[in-house]
C-alpha atoms as a PDB file:
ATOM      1  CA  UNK A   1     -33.791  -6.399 -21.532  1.00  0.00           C
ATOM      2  CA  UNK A   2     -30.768  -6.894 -19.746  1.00  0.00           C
ATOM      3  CA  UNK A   3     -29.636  -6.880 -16.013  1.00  0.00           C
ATOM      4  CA  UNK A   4     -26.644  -7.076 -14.196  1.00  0.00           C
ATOM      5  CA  UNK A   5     -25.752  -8.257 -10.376  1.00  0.00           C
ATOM      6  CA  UNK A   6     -23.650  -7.451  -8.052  1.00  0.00           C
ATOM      7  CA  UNK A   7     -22.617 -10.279  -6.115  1.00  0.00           C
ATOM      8  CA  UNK A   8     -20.204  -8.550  -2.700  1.00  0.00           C
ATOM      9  CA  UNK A   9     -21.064 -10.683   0.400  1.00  0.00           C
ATOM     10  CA  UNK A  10     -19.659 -13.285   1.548  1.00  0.00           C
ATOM     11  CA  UNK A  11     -22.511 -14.697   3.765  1.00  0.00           C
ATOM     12  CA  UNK A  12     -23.847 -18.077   2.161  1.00  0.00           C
ATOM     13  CA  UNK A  13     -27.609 -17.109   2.465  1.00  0.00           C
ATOM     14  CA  UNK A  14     -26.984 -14.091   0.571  1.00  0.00           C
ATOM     15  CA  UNK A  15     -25.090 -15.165  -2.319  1.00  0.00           C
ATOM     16  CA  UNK A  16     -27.818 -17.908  -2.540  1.00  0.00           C
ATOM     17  CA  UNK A  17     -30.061 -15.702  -2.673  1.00  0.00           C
ATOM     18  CA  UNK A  18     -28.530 -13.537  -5.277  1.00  0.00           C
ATOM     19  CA  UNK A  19     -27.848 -16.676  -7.429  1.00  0.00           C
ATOM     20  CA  UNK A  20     -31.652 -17.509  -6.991  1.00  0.00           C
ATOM     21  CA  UNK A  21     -32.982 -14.200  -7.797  1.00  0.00           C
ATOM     22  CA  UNK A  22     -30.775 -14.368 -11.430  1.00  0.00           C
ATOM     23  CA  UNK A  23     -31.640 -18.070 -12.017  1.00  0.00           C
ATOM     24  CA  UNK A  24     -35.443 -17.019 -11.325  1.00  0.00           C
ATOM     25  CA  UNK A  25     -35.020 -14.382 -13.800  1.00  0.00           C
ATOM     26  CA  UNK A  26     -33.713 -16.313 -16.794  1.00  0.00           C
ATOM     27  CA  UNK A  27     -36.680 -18.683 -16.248  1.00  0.00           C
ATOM     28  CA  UNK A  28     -39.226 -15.720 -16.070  1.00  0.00           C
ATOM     29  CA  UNK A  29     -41.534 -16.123 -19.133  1.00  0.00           C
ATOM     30  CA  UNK A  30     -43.387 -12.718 -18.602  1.00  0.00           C
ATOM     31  CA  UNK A  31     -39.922 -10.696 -19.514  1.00  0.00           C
ATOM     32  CA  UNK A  32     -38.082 -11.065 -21.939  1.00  0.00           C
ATOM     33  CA  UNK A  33     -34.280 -10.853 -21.340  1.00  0.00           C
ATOM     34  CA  UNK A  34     -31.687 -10.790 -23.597  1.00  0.00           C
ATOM     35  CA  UNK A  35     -28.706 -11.280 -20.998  1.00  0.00           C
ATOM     36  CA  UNK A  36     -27.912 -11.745 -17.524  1.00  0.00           C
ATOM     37  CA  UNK A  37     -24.600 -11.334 -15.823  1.00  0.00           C
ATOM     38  CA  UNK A  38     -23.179 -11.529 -12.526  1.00  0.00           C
ATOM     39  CA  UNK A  39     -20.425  -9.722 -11.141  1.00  0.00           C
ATOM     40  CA  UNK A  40     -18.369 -10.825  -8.013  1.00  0.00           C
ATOM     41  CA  UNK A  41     -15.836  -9.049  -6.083  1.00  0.00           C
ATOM     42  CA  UNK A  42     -14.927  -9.114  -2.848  1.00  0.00           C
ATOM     43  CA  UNK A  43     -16.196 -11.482  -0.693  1.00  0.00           C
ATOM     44  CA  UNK A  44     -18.841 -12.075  -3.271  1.00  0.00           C
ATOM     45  CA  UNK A  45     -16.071 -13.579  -5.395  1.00  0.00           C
ATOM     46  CA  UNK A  46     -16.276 -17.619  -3.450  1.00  0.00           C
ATOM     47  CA  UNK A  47     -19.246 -18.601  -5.482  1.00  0.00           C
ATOM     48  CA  UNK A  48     -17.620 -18.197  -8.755  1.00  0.00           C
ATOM     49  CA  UNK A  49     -14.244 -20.204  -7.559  1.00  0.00           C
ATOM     50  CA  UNK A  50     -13.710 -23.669  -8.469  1.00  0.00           C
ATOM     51  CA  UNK A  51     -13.872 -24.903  -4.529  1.00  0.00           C
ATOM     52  CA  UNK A  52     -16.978 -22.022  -3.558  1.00  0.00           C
ATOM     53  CA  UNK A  53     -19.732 -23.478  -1.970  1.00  0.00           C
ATOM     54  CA  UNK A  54     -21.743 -22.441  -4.418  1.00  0.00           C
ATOM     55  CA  UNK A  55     -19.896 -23.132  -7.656  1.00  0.00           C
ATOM     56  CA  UNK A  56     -21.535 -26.325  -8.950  1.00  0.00           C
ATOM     57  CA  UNK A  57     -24.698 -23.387  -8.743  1.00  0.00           C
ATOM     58  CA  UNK A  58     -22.585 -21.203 -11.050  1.00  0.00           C
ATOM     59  CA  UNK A  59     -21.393 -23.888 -13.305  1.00  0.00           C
ATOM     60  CA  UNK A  60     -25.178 -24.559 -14.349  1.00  0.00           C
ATOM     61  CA  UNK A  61     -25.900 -20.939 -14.004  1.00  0.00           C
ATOM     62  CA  UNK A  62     -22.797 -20.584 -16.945  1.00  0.00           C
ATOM     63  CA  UNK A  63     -24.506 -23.618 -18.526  1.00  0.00           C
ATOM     64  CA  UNK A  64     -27.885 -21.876 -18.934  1.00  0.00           C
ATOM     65  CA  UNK A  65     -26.554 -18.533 -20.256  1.00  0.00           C
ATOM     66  CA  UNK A  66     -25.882 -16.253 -17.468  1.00  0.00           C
ATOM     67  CA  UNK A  67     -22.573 -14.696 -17.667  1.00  0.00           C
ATOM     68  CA  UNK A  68     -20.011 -14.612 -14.677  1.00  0.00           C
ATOM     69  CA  UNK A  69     -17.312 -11.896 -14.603  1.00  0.00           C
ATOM     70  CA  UNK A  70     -14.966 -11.974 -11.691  1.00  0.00           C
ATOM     71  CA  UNK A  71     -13.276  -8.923 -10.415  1.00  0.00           C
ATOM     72  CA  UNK A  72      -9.547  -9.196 -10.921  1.00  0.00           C
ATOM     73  CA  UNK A  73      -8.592  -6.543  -8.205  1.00  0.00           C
ATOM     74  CA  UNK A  74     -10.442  -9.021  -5.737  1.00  0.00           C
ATOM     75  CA  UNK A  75      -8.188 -11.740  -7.312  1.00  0.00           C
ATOM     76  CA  UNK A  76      -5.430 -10.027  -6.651  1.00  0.00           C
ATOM     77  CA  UNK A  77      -5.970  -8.876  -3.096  1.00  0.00           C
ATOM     78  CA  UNK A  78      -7.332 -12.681  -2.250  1.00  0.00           C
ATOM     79  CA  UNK A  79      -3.858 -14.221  -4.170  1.00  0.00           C
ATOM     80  CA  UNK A  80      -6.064 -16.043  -6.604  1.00  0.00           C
ATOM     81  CA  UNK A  81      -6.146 -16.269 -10.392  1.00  0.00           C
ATOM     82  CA  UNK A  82      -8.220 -17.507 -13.421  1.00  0.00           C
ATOM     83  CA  UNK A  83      -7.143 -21.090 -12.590  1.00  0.00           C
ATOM     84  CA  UNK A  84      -9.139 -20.703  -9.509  1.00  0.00           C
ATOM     85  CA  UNK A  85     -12.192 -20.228 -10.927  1.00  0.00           C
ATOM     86  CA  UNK A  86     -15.039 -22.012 -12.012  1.00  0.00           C
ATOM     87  CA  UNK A  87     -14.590 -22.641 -16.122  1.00  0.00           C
ATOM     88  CA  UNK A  88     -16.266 -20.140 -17.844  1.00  0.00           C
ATOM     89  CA  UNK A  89     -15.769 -17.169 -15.329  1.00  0.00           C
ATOM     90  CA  UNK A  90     -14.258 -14.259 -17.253  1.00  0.00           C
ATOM     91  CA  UNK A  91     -11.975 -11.770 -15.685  1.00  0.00           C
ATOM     92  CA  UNK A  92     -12.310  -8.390 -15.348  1.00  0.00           C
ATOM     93  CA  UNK A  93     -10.585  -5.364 -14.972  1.00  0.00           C
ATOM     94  CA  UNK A  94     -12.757  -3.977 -11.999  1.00  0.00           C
ATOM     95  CA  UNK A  95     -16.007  -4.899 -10.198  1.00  0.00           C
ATOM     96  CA  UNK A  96     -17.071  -1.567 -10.557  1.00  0.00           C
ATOM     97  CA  UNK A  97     -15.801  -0.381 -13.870  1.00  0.00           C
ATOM     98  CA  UNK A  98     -17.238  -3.562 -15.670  1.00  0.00           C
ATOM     99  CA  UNK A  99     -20.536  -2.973 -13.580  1.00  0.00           C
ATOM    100  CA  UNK A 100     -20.174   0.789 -15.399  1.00  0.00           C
ATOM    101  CA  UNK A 101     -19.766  -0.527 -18.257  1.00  0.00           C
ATOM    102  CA  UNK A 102     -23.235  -2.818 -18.689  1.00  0.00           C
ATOM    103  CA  UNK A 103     -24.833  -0.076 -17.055  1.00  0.00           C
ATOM    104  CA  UNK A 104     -23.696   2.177 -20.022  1.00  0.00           C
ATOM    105  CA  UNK A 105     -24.940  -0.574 -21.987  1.00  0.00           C
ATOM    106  CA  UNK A 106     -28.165  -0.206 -20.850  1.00  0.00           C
ATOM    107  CA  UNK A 107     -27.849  -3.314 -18.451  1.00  0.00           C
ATOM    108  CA  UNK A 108     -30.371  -2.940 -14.942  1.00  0.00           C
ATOM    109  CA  UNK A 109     -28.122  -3.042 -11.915  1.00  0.00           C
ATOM    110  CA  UNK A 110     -29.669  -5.046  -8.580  1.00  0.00           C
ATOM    111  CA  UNK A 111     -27.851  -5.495  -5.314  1.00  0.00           C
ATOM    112  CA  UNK A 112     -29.931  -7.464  -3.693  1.00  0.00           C
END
């Protein structure tokens, strides 16, 4: 199985939460999952930057296997670029066409 996030708030709680919920996932031994990813844009996109409050989170999230795909129209609009982000984000085209994309793949979409 497979699952994809999407990560669009910028309120601390929630993207904690949504970090949580993936992280819980991966650890879940009654499921078995074959990939988890995580796509920020937005104001879901400060976890996933080098200074975000919640990027040492993401780094170990990256560590454990969970992917992390950063929207580059959000870069853009925000005037940030790959070099702001935490190593191992990859860029993408769009939040929603890459969140298209999994789904196509046969990826589960949550918004929590």
């Amino acid at each position: 199985m497979r699952t994809a996030f999407h990560l669009t708030s910028g309120d601390e709680d929630h993207q904690n939460t949504v970090l949580t919920i993936a992280e819980n996932l991966s650890k879940d031994e009654t499921i078995e999952m074959d990939d988890i990813a995580v796509v920020a844009q937005a104001e879901g996109i400060d976890p996933v930057t080098r200074d975000g409050t919640h990027s040492d989170t993401v780094q170990e999230l990256l560590d454990s296997g969970i992917a992390f795909k950063a929207c580059s129209n959000t870069l853009d609009m925000m005037d940030l670029d790959d070099g702001d982000l935490v190593e191992g984000v990859e860029t993408v085209s769009s939040g929603a066409s890459e969140l298209t994309r999994l789904q196509e793949d046969g990826y589960a979409y949550l918004r929590p």
